[in-house]
C-alpha atoms as a PDB file:
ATOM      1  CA  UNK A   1     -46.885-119.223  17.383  1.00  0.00           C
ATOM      2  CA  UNK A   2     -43.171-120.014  17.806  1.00  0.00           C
ATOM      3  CA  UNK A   3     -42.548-116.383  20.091  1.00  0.00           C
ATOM      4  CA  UNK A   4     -46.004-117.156  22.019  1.00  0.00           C
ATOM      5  CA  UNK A   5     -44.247-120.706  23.317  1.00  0.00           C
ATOM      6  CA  UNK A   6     -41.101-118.868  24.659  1.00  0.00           C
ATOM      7  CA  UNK A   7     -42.885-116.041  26.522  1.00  0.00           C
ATOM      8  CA  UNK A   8     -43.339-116.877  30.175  1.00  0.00           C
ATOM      9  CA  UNK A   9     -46.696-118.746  31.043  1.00  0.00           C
ATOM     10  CA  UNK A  10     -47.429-115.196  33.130  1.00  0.00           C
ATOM     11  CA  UNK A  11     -47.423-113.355  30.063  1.00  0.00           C
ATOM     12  CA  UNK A  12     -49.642-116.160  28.037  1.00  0.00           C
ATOM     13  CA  UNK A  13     -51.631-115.819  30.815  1.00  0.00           C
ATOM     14  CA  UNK A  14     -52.527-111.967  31.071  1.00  0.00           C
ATOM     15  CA  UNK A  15     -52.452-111.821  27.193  1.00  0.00           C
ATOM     16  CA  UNK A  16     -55.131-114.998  26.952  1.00  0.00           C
ATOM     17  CA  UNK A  17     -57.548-113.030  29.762  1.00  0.00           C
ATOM     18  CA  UNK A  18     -57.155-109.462  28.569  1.00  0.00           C
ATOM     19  CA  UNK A  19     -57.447-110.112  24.983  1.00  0.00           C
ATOM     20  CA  UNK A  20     -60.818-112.282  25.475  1.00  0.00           C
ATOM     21  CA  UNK A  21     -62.292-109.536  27.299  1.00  0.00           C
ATOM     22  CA  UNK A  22     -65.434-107.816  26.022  1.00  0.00           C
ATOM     23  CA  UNK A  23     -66.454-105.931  28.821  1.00  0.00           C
ATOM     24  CA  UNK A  24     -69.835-106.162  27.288  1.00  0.00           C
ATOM     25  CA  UNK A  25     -72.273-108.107  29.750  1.00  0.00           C
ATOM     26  CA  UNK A  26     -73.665-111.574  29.047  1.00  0.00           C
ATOM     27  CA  UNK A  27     -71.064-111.863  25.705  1.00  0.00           C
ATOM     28  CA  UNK A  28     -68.239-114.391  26.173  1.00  0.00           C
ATOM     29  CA  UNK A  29     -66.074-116.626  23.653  1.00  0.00           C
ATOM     30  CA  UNK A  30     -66.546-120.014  24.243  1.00  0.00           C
ATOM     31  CA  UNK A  31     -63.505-121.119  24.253  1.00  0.00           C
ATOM     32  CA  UNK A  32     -61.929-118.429  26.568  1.00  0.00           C
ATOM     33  CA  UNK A  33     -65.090-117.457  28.738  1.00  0.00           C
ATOM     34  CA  UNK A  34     -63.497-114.276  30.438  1.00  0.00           C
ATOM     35  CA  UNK A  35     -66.444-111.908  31.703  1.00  0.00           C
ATOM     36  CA  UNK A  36     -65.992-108.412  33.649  1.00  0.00           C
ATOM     37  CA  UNK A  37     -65.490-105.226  32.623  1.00  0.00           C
ATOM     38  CA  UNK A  38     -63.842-102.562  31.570  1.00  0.00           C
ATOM     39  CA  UNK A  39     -62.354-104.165  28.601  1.00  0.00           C
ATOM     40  CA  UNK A  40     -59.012-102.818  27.704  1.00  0.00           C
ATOM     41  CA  UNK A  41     -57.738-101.929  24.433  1.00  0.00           C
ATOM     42  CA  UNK A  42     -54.469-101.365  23.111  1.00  0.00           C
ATOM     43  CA  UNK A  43     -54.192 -98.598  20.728  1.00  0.00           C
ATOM     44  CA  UNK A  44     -51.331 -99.649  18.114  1.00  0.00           C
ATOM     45  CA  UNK A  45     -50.926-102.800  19.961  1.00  0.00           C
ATOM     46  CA  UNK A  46     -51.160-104.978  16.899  1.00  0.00           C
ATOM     47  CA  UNK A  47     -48.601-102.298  14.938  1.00  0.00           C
ATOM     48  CA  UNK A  48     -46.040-102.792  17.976  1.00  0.00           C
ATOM     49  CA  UNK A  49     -46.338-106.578  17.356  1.00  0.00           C
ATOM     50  CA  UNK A  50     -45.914-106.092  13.053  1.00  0.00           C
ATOM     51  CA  UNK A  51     -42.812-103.878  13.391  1.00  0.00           C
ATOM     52  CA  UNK A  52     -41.183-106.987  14.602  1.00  0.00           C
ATOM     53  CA  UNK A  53     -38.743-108.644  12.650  1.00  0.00           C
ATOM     54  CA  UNK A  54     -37.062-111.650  14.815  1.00  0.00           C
ATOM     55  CA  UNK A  55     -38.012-113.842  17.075  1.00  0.00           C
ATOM     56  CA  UNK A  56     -36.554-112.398  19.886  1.00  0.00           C
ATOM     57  CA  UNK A  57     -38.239-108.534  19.158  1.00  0.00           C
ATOM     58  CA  UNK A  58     -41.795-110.793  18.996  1.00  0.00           C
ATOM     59  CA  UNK A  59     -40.814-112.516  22.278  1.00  0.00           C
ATOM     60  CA  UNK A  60     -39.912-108.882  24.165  1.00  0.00           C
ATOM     61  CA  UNK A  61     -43.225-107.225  22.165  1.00  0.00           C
ATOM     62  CA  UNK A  62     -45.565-109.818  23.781  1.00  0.00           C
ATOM     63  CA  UNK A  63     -43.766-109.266  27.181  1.00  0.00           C
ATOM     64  CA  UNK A  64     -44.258-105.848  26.679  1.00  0.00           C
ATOM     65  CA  UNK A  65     -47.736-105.861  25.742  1.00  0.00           C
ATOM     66  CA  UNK A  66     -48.961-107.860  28.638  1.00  0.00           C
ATOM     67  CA  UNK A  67     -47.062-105.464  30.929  1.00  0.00           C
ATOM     68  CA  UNK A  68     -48.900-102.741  29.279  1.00  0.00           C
ATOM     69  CA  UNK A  69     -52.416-104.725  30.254  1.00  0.00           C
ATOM     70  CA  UNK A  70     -51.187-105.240  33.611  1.00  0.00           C
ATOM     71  CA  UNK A  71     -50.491-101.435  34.297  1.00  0.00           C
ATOM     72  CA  UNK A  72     -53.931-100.686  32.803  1.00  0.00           C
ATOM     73  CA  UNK A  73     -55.668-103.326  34.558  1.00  0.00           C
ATOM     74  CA  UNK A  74     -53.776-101.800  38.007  1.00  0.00           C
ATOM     75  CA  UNK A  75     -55.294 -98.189  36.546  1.00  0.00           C
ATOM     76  CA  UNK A  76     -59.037 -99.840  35.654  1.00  0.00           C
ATOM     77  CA  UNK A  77     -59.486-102.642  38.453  1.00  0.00           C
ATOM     78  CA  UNK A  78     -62.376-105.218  36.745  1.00  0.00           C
ATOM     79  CA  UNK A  79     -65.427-104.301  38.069  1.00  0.00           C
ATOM     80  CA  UNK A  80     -68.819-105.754  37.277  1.00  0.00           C
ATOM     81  CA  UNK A  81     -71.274-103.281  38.043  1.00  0.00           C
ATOM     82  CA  UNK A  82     -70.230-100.909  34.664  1.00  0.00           C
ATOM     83  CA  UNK A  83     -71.078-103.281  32.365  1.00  0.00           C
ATOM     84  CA  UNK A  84     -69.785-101.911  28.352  1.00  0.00           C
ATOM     85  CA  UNK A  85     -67.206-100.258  29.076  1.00  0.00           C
ATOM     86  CA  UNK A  86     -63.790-100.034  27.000  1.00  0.00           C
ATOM     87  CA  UNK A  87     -61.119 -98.369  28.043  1.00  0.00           C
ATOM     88  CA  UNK A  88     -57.988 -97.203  25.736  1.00  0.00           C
ATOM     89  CA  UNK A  89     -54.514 -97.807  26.154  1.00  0.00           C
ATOM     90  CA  UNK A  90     -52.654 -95.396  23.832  1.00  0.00           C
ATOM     91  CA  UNK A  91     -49.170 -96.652  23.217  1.00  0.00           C
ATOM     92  CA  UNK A  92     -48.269 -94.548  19.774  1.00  0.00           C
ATOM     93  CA  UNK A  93     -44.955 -93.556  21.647  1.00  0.00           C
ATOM     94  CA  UNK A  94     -43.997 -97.051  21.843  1.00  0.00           C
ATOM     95  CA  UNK A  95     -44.796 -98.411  18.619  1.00  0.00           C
ATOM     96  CA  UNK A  96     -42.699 -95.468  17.023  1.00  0.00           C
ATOM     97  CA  UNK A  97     -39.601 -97.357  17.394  1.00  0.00           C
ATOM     98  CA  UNK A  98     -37.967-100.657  18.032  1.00  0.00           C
ATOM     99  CA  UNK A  99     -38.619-102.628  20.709  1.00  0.00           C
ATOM    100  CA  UNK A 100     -34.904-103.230  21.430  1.00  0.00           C
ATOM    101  CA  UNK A 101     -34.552 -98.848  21.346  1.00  0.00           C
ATOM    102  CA  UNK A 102     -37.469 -98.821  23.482  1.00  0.00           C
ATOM    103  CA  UNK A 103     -36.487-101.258  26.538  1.00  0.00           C
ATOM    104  CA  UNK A 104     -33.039-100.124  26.245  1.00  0.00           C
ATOM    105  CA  UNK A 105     -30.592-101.259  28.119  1.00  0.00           C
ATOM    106  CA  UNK A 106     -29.576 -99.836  31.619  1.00  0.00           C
ATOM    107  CA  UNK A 107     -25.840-100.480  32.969  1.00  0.00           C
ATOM    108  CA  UNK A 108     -26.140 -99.161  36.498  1.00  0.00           C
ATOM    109  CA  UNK A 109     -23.785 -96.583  35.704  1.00  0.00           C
ATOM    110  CA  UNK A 110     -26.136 -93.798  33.969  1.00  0.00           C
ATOM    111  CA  UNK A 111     -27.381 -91.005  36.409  1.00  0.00           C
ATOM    112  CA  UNK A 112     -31.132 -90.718  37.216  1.00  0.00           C
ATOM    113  CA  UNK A 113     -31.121 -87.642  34.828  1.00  0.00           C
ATOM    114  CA  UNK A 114     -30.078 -89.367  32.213  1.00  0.00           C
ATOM    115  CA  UNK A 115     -32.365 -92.265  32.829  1.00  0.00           C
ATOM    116  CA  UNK A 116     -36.179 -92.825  31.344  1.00  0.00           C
ATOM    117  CA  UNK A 117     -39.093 -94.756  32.566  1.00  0.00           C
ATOM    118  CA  UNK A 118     -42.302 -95.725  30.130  1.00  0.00           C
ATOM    119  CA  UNK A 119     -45.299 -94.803  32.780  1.00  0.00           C
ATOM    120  CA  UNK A 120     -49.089 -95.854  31.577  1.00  0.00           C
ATOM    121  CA  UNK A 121     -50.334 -92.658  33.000  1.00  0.00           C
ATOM    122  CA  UNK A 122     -54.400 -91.642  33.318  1.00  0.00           C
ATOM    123  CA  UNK A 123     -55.648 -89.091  30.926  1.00  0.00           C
ATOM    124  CA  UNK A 124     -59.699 -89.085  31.799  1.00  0.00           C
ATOM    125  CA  UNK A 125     -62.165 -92.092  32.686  1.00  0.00           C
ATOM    126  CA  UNK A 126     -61.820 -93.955  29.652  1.00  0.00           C
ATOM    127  CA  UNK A 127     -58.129 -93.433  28.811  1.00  0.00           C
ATOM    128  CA  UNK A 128     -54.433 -93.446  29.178  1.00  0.00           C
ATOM    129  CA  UNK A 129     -51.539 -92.675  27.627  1.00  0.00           C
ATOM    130  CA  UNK A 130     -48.008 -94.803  27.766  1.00  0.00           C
ATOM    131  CA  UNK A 131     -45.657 -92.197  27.980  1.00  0.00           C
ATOM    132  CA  UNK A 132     -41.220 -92.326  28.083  1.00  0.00           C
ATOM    133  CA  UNK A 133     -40.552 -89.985  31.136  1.00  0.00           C
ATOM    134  CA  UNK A 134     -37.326 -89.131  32.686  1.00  0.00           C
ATOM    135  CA  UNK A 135     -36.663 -91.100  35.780  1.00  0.00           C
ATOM    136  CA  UNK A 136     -35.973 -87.879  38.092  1.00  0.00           C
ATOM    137  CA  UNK A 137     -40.242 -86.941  36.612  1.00  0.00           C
ATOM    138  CA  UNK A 138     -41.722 -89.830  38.175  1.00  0.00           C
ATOM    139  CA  UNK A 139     -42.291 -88.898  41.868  1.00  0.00           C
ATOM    140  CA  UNK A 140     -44.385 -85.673  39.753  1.00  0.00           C
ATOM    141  CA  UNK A 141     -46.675 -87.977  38.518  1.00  0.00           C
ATOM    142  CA  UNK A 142     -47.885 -89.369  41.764  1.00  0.00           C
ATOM    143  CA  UNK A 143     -48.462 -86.197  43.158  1.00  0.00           C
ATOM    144  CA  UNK A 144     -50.803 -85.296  39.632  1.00  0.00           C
END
């Protein structure tokens, strides 16, 4: 409860909606009534947030998880006339390592070769995949 006070209010925010959603019609909590669908889930979410062993790595896991939501929620726009519907969020790459290796830390002087970007990229209707790709990749994935 300690990290979940230092996170932004943005982050409590997008965590607080995402996680109450069901995506199942007519089935709400009562005391975070959040309806709509699809409902996304986070595949190893809870793993990323149990590899954590400060307060800071909690504090930058949260952050990172409700970035995460926010790219899939950009990818899978709520949407109330496909009621049930989940939607996975695969982020096994991520919750390989720590989340200090994993946001890294850019100095401005690297090249864009040597540079990598995590991308929440669209494998079929129902799923997606968060994926490290080189930075000099990313204008591929647009065109896919």
């Amino acid at each position: 409860l300690q990290a979940w006070d230092q996170v932004p209010v943005s982050v409590q925010q997008v965590l607080s909606v995402e996680m109450a959603r069901t995506g199942a019609r007519d089935q709400l909590f009562q005391s975070s009534p959040v309806s709509g669908s699809p409902a996304l889930l986070v595949y190893y979410g809870p793993a990323l947030l149990q590899r954590c062993h400060n307060m800071g790595a909690m504090v930058q896991s949260l952050c990172a998880l409700a970035a995460i939501y926010e790219a899939g929620r950009r990818l899978w726009p709520v949407d109330d006339s496909h009621p049930n519907q989940t939607v996975t969020l695969e982020i096994g790459q991520l919750k390989a390592m720590s989340i200090s290796e994993a946001s890294g830390k850019w100095t401005g002087e690297e090249s864009l070769e040597g540079r990598s970007i995590w991308v929440l990229t669209q494998r079929n209707s129902c799923e997606a995949a968060l994926e490290l790709v080189p930075a000099a990749k990313v204008n591929e994935l647009v065109c896919t």
